[in-house]
PDB file of N, CA and C in Angstrom:
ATOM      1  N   UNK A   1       0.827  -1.195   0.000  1.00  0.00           N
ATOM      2  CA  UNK A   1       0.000   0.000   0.000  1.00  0.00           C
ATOM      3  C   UNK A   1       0.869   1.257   0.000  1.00  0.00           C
ATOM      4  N   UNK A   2       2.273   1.203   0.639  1.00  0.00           N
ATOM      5  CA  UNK A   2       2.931   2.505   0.833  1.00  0.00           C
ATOM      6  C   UNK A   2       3.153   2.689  -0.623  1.00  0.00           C
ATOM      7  N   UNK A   3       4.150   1.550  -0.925  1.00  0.00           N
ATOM      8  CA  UNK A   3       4.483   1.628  -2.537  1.00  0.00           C
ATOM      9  C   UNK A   3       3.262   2.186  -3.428  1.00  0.00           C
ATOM     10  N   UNK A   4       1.932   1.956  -3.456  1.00  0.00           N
ATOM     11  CA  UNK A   4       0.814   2.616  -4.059  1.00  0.00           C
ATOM     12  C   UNK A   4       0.735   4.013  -3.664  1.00  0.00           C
ATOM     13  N   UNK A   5       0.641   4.798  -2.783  1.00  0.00           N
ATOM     14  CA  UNK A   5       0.945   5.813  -2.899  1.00  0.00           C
ATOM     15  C   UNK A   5       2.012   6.565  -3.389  1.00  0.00           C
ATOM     16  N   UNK A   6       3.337   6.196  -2.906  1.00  0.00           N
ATOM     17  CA  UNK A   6       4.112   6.965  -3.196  1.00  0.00           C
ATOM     18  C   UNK A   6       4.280   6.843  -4.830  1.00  0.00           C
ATOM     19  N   UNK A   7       3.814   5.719  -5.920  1.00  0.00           N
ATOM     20  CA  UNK A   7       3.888   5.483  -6.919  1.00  0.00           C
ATOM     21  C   UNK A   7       2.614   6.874  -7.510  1.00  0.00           C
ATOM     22  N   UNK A   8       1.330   6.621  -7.199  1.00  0.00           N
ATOM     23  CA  UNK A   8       0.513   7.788  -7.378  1.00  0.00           C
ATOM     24  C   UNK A   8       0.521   8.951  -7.228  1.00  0.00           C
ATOM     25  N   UNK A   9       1.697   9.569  -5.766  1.00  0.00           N
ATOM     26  CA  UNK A   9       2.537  10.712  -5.565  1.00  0.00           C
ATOM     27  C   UNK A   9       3.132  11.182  -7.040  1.00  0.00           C
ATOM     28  N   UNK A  10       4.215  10.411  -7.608  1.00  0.00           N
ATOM     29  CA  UNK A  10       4.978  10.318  -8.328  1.00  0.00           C
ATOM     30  C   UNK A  10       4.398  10.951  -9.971  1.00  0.00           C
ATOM     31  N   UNK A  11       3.260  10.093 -10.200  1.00  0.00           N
ATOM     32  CA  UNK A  11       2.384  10.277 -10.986  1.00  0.00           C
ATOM     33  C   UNK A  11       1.621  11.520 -11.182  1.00  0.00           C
ATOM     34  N   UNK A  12       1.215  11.771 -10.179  1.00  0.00           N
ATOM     35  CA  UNK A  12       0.659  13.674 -10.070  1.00  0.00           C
ATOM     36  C   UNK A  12       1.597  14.003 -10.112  1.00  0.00           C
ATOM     37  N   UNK A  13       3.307  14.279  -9.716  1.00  0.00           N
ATOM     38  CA  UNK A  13       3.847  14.992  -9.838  1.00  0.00           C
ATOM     39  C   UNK A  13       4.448  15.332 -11.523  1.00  0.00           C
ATOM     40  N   UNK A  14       4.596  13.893 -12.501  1.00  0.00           N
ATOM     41  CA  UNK A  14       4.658  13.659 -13.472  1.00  0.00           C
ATOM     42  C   UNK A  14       3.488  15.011 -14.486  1.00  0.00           C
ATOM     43  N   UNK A  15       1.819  14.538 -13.668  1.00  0.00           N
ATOM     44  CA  UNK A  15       1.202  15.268 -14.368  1.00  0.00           C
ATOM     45  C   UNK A  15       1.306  16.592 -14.666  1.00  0.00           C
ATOM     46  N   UNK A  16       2.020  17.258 -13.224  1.00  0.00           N
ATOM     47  CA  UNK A  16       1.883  18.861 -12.716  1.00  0.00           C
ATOM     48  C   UNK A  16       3.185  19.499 -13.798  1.00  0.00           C
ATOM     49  N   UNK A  17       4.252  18.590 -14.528  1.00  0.00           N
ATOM     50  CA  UNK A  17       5.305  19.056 -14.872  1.00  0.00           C
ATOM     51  C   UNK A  17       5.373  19.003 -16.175  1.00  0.00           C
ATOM     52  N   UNK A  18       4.294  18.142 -16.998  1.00  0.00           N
ATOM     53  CA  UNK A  18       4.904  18.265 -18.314  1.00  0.00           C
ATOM     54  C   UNK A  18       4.188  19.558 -19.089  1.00  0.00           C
ATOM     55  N   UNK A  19       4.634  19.604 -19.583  1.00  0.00           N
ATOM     56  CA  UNK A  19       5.240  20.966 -20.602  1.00  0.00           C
ATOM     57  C   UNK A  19       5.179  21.171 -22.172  1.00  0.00           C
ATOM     58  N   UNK A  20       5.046  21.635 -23.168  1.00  0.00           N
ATOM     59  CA  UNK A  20       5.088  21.363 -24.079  1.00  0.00           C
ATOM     60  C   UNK A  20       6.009  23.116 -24.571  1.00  0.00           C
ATOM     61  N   UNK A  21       6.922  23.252 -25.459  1.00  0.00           N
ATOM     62  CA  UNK A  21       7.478  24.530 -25.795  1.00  0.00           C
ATOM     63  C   UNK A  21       6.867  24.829 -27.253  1.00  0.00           C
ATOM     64  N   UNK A  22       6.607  26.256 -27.155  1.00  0.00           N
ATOM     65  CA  UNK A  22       5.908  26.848 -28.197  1.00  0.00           C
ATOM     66  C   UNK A  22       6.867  27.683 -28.415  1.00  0.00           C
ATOM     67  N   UNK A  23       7.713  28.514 -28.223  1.00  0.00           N
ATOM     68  CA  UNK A  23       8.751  29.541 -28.775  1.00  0.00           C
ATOM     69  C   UNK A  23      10.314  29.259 -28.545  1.00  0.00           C
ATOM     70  N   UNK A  24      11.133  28.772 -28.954  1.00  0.00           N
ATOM     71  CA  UNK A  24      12.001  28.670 -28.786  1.00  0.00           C
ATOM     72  C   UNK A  24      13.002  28.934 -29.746  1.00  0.00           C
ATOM     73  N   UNK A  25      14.809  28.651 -29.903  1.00  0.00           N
ATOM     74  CA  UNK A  25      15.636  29.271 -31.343  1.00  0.00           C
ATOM     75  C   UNK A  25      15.329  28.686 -32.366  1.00  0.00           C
ATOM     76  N   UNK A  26      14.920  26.972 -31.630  1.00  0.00           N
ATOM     77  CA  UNK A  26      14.804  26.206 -33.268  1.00  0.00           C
ATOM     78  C   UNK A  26      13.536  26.391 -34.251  1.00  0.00           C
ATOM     79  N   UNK A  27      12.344  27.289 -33.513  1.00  0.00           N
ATOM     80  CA  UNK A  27      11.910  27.575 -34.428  1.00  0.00           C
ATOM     81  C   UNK A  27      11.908  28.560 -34.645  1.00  0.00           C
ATOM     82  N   UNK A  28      12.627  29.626 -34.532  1.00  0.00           N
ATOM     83  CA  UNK A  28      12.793  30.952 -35.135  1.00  0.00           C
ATOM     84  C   UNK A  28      12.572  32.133 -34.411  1.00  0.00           C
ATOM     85  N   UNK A  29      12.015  31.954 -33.339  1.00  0.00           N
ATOM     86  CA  UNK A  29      11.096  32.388 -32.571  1.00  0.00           C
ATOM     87  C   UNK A  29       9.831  33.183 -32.756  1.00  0.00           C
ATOM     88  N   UNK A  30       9.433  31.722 -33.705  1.00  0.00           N
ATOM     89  CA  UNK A  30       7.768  32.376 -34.347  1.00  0.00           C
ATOM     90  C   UNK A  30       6.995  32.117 -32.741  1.00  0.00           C
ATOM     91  N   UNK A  31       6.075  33.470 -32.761  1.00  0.00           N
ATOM     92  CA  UNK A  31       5.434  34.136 -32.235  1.00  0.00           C
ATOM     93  C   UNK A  31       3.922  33.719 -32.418  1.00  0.00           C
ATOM     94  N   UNK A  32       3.451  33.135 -33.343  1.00  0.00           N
ATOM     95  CA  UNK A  32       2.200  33.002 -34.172  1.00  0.00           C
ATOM     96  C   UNK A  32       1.493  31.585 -33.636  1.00  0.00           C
ATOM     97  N   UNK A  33       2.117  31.228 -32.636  1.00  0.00           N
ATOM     98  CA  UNK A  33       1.582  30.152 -32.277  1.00  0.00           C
ATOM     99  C   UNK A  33       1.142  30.503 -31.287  1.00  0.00           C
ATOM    100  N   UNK A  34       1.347  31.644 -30.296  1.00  0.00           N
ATOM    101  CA  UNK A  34       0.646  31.837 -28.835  1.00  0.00           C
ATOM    102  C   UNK A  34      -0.946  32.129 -29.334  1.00  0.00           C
ATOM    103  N   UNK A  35      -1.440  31.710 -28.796  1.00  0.00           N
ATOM    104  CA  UNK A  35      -3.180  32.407 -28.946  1.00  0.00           C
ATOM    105  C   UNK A  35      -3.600  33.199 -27.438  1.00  0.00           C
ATOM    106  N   UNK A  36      -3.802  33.731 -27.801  1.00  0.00           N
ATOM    107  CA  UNK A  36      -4.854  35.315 -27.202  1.00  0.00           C
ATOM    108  C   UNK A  36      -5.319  34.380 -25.884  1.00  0.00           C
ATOM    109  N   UNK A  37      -5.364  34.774 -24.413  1.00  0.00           N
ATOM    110  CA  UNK A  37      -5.977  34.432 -23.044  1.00  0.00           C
ATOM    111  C   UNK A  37      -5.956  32.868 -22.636  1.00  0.00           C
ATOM    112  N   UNK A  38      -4.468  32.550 -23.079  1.00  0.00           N
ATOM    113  CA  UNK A  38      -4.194  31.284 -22.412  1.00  0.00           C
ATOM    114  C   UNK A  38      -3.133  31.317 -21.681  1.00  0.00           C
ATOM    115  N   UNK A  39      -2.746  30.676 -20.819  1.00  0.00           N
ATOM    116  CA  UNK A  39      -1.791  30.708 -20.109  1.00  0.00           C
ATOM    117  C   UNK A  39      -0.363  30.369 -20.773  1.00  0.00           C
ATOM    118  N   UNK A  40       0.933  30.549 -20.085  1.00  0.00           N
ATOM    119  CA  UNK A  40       2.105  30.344 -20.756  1.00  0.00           C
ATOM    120  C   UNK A  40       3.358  30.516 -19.510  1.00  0.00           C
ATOM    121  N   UNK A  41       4.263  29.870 -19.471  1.00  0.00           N
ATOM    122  CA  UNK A  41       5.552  30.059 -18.901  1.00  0.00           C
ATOM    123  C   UNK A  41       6.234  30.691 -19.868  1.00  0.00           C
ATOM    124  N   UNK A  42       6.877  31.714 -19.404  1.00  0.00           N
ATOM    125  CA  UNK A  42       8.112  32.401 -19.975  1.00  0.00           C
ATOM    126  C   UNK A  42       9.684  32.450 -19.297  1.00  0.00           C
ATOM    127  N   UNK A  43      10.573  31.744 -19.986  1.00  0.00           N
ATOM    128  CA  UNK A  43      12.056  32.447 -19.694  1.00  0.00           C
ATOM    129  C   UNK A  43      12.588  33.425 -20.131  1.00  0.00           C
ATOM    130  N   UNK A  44      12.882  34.148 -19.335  1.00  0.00           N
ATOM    131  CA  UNK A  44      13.978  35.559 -19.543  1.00  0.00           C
ATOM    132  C   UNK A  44      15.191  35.782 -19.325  1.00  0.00           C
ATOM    133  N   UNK A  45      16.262  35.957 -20.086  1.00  0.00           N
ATOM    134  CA  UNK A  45      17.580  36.229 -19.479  1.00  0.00           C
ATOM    135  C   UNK A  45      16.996  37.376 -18.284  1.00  0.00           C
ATOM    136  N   UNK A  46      16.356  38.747 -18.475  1.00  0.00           N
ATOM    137  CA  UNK A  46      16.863  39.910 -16.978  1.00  0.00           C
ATOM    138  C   UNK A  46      15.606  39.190 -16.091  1.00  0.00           C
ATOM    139  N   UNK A  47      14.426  38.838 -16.382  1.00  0.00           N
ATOM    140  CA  UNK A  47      13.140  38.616 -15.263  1.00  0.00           C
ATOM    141  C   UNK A  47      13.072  37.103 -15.162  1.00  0.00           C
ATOM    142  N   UNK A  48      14.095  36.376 -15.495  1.00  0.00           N
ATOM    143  CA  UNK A  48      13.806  34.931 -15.095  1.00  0.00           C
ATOM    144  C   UNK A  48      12.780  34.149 -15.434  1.00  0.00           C
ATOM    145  N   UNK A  49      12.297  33.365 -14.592  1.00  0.00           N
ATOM    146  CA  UNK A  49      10.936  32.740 -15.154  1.00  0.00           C
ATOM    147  C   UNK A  49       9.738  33.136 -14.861  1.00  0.00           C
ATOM    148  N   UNK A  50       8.626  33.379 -15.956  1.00  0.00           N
ATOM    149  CA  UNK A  50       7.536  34.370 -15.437  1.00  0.00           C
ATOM    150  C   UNK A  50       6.603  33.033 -15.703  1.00  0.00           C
ATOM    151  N   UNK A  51       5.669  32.591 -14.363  1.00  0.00           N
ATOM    152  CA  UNK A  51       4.831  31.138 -14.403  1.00  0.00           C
ATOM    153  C   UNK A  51       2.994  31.915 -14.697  1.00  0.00           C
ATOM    154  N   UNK A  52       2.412  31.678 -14.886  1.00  0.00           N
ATOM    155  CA  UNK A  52       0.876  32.240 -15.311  1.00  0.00           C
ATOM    156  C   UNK A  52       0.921  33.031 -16.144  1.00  0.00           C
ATOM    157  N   UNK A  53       1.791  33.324 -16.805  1.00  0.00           N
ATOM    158  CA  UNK A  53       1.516  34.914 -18.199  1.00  0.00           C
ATOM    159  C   UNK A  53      -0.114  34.138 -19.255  1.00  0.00           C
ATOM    160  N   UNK A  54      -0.416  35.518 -18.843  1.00  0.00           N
ATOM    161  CA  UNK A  54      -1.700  35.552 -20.018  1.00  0.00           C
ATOM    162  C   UNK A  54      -1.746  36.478 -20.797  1.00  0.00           C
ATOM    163  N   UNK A  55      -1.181  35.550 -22.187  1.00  0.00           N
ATOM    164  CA  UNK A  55      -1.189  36.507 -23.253  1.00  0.00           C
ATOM    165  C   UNK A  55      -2.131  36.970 -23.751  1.00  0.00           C
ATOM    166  N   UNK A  56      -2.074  38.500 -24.487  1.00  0.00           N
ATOM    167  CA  UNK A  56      -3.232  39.452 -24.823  1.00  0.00           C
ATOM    168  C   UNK A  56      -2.429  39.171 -26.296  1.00  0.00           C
ATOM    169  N   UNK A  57      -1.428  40.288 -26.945  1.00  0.00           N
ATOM    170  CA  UNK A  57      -1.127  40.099 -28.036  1.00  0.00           C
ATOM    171  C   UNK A  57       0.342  40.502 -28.110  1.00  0.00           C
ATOM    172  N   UNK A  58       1.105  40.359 -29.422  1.00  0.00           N
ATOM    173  CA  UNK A  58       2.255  40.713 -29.731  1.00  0.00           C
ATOM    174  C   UNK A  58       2.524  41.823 -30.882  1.00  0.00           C
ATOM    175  N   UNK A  59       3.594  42.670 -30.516  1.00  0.00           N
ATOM    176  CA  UNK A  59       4.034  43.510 -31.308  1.00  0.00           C
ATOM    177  C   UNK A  59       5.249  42.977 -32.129  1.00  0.00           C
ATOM    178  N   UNK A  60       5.789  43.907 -32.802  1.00  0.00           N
ATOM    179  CA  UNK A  60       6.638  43.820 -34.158  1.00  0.00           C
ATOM    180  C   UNK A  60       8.194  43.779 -32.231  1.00  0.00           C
ATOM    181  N   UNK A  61       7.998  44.592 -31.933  1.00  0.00           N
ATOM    182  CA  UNK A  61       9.126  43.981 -30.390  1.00  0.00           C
ATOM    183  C   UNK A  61       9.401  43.536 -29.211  1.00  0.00           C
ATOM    184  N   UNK A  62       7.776  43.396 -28.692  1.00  0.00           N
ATOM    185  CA  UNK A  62       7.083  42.665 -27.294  1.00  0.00           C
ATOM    186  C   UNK A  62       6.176  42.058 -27.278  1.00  0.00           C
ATOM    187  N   UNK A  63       5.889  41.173 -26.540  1.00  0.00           N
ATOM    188  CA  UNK A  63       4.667  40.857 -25.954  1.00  0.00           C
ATOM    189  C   UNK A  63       3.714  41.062 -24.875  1.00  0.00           C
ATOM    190  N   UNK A  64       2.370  41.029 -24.851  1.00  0.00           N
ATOM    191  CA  UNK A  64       1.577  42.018 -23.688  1.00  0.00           C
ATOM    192  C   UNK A  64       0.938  40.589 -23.492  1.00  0.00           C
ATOM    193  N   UNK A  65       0.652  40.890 -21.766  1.00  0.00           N
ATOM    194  CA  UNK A  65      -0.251  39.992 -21.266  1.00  0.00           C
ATOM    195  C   UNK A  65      -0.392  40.121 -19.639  1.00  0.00           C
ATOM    196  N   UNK A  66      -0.401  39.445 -18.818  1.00  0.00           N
ATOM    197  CA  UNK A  66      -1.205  39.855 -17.794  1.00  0.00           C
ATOM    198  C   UNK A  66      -0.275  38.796 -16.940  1.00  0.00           C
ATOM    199  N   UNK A  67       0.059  39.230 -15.937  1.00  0.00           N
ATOM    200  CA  UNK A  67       1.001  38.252 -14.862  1.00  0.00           C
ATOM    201  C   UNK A  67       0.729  38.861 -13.575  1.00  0.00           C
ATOM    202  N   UNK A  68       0.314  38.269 -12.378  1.00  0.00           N
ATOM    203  CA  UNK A  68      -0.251  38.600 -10.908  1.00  0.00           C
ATOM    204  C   UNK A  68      -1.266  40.126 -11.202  1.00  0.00           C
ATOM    205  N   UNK A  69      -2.072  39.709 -11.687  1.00  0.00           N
ATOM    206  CA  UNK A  69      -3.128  40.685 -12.332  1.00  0.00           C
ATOM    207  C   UNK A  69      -2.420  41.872 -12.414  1.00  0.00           C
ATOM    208  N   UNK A  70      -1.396  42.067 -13.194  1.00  0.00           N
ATOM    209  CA  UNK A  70      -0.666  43.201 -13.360  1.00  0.00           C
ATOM    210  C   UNK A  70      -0.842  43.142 -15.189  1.00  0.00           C
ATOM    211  N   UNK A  71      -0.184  44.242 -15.804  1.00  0.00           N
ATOM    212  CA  UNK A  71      -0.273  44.292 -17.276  1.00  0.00           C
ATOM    213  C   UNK A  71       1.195  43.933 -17.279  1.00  0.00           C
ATOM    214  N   UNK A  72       2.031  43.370 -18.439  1.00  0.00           N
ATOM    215  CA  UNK A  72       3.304  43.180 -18.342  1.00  0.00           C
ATOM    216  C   UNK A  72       3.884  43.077 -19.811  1.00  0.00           C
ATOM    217  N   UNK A  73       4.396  43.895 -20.264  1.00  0.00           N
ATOM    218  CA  UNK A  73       5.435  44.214 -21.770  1.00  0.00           C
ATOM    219  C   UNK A  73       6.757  43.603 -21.977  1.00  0.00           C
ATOM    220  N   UNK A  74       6.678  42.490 -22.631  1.00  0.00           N
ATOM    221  CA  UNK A  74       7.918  41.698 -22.369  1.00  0.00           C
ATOM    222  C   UNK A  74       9.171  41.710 -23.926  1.00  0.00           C
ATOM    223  N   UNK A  75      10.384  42.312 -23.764  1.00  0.00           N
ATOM    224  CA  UNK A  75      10.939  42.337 -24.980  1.00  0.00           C
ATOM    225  C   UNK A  75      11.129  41.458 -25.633  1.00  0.00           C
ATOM    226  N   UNK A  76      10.738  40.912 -27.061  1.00  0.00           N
ATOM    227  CA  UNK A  76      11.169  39.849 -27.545  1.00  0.00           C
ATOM    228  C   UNK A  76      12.433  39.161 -27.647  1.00  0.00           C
ATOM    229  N   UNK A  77      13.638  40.581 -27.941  1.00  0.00           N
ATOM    230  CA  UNK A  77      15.116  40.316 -27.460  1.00  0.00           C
ATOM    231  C   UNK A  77      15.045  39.497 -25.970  1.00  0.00           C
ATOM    232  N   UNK A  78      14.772  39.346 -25.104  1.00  0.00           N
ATOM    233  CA  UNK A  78      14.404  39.054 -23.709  1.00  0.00           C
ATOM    234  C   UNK A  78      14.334  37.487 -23.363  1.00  0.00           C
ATOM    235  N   UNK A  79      13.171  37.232 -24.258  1.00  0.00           N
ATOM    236  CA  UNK A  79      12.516  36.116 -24.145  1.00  0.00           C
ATOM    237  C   UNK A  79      13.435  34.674 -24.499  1.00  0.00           C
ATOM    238  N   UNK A  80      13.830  33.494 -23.802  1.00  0.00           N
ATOM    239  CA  UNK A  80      14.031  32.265 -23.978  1.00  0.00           C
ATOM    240  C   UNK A  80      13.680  31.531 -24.670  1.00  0.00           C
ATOM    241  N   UNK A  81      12.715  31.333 -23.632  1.00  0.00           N
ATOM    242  CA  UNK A  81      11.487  30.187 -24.680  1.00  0.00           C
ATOM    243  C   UNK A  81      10.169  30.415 -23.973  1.00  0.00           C
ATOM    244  N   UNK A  82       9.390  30.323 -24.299  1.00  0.00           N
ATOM    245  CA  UNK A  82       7.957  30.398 -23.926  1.00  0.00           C
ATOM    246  C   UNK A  82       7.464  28.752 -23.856  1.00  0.00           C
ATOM    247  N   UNK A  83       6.863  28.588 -22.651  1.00  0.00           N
ATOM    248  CA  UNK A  83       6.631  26.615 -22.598  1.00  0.00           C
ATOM    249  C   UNK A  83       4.526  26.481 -22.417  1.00  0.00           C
ATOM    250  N   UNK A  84       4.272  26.176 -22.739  1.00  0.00           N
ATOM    251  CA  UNK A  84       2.887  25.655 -22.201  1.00  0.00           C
ATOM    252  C   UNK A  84       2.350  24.371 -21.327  1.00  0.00           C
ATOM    253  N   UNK A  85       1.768  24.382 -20.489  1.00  0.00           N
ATOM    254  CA  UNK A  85       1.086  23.555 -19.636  1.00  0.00           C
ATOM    255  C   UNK A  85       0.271  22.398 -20.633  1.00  0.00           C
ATOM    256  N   UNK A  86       0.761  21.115 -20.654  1.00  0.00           N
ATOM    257  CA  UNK A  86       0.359  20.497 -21.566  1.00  0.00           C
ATOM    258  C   UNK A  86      -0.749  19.145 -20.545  1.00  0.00           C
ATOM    259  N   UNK A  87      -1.872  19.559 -20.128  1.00  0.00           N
ATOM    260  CA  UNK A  87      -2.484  18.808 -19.608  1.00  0.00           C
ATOM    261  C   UNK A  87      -3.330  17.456 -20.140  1.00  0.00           C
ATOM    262  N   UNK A  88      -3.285  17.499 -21.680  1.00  0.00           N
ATOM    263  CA  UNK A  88      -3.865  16.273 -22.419  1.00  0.00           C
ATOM    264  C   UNK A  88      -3.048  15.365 -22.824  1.00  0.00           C
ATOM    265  N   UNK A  89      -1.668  15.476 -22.849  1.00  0.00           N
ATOM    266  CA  UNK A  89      -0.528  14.477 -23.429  1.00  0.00           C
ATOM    267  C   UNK A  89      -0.502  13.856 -21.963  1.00  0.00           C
ATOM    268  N   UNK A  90      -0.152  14.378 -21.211  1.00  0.00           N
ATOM    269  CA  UNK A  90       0.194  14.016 -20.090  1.00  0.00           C
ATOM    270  C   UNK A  90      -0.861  12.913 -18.988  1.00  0.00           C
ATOM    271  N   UNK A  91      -2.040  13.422 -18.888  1.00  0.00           N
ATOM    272  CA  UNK A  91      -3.070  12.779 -18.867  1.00  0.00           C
ATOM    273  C   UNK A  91      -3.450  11.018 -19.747  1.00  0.00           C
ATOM    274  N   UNK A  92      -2.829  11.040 -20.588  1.00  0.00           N
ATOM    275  CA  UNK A  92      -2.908   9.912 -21.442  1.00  0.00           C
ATOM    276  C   UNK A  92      -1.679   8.712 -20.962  1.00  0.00           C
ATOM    277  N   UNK A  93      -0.714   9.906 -20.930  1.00  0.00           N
ATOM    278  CA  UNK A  93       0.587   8.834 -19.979  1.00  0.00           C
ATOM    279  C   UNK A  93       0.448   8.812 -18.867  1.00  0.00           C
ATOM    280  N   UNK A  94      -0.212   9.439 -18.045  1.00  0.00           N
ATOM    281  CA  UNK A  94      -0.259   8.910 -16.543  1.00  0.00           C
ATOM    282  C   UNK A  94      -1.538   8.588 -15.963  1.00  0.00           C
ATOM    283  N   UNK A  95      -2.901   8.553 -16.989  1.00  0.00           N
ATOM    284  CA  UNK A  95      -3.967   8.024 -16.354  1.00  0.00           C
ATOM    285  C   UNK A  95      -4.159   6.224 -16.069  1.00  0.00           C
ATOM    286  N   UNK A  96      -3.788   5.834 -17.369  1.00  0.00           N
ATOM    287  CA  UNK A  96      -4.003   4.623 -17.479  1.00  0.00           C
ATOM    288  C   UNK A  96      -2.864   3.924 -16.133  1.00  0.00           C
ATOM    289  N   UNK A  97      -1.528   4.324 -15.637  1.00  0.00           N
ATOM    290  CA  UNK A  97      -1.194   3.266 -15.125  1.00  0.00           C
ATOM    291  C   UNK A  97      -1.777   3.459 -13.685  1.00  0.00           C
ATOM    292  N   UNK A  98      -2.285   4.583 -13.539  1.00  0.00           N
ATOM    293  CA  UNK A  98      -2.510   5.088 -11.833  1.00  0.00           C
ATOM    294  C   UNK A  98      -4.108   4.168 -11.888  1.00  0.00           C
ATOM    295  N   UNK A  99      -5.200   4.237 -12.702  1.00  0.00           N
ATOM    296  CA  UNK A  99      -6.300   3.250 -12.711  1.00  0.00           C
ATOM    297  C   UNK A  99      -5.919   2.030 -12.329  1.00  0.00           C
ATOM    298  N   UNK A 100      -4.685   1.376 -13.136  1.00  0.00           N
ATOM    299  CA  UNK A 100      -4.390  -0.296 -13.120  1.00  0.00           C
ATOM    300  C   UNK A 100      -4.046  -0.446 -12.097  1.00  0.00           C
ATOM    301  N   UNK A 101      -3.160   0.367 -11.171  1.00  0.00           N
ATOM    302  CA  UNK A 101      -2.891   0.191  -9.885  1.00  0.00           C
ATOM    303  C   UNK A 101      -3.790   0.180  -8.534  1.00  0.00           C
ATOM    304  N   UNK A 102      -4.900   1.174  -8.950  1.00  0.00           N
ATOM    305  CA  UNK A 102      -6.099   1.490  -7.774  1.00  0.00           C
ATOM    306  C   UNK A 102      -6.345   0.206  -8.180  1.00  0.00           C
ATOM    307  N   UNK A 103      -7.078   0.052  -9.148  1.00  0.00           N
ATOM    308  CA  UNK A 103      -7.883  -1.589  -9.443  1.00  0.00           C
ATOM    309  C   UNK A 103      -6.699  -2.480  -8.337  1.00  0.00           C
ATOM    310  N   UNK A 104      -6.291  -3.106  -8.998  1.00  0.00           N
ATOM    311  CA  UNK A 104      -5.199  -3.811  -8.313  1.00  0.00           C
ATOM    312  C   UNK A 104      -5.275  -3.685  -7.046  1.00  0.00           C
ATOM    313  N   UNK A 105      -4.941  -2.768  -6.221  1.00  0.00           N
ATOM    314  CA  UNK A 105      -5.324  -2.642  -5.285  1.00  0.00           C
ATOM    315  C   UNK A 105      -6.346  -2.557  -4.368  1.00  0.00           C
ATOM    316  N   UNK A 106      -7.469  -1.862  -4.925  1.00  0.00           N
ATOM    317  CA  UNK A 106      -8.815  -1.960  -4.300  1.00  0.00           C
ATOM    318  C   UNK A 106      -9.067  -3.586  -4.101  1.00  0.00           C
ATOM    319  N   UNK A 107      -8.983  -4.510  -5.523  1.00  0.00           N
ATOM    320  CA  UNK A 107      -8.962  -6.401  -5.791  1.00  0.00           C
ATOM    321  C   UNK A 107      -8.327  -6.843  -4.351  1.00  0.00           C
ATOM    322  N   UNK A 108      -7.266  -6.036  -4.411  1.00  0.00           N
ATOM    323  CA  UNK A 108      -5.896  -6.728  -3.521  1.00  0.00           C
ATOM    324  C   UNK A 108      -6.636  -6.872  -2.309  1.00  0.00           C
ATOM    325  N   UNK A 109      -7.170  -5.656  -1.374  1.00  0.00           N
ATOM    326  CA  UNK A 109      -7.578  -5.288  -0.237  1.00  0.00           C
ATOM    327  C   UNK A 109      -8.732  -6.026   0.274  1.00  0.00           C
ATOM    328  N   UNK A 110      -9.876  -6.480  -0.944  1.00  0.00           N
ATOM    329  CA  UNK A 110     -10.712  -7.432  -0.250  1.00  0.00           C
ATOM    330  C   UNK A 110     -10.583  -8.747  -0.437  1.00  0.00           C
ATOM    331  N   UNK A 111      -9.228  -9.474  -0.780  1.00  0.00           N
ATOM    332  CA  UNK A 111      -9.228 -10.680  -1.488  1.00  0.00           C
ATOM    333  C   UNK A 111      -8.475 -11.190   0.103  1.00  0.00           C
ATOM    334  N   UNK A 112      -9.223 -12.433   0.296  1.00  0.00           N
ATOM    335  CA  UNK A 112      -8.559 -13.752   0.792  1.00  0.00           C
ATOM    336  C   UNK A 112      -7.428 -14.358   0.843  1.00  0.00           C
ATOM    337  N   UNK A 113      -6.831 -14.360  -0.658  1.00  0.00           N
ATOM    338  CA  UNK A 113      -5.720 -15.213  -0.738  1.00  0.00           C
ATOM    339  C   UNK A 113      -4.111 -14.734  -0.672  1.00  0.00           C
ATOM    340  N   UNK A 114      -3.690 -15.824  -0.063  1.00  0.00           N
ATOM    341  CA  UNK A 114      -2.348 -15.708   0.511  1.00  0.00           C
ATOM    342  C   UNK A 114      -1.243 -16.142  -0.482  1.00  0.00           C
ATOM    343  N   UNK A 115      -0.656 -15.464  -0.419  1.00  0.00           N
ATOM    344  CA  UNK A 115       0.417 -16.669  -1.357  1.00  0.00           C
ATOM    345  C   UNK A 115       1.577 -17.274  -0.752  1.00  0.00           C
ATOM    346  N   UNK A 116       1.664 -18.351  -1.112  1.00  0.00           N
ATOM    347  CA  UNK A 116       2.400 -20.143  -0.299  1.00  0.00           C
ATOM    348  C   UNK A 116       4.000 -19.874  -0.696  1.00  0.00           C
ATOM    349  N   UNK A 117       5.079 -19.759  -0.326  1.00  0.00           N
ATOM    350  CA  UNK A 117       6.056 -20.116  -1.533  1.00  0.00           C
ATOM    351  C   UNK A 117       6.098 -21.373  -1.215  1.00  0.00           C
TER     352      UNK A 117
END
């Protein structure tokens, strides 16, 4: 049972982290992929990592959007990479084994049998 948790621990933590990158050098740093009032991680060489940005739109040298309900103008020179919260890839790799295990376990907990070596 410990091992079941800490395995399901493991698993949410899996979920909370994956990521998917939308701006980065290798692609040019096309811009045209953010869409308007979704969330986004940003790296910055001077402001570091900015976690909740909600982008509004982009200019020909920044980007505008909204971070701790503040307005925030970010230089494109500036910017790293921009990453997104990828909650449907992730979900697909970590739903199915955390089910097989509850099952398994829930089976385990009311079953009778012992095993002999």
């Amino acid at each position: 049972m410990k091992n079941t948790i800490l395995y399901c621990l493991l698993c949410l933590l899996m979920l909370n982290s994956c990521i998917t990158t939308k701006v980065n050098s290798t692609n040019k740093q096309d811009y045209s992929v953010l869409k308007e009032n979704k969330l986004y991680i940003i790296k910055t060489k001077n402001l570091g990592t900015i976690r909740h940005f909600k982008f509004i739109s982009e200019t020909d040298e920044n980007i505008k959007g909204f971070y701790l309900n503040k307005e925030l103008n970010i230089n494109k020179n500036d910017i790293i990479k921009i990453n997104k919260f990828s909650l449907g890839k992730t979900a697909a790799l970590v739903m199915p084994p955390i089910f097989i295990i509850a099952t398994l376990t829930f089976l385990n907990s009311f079953s009778n049998w012992e095993y002999n070596k």
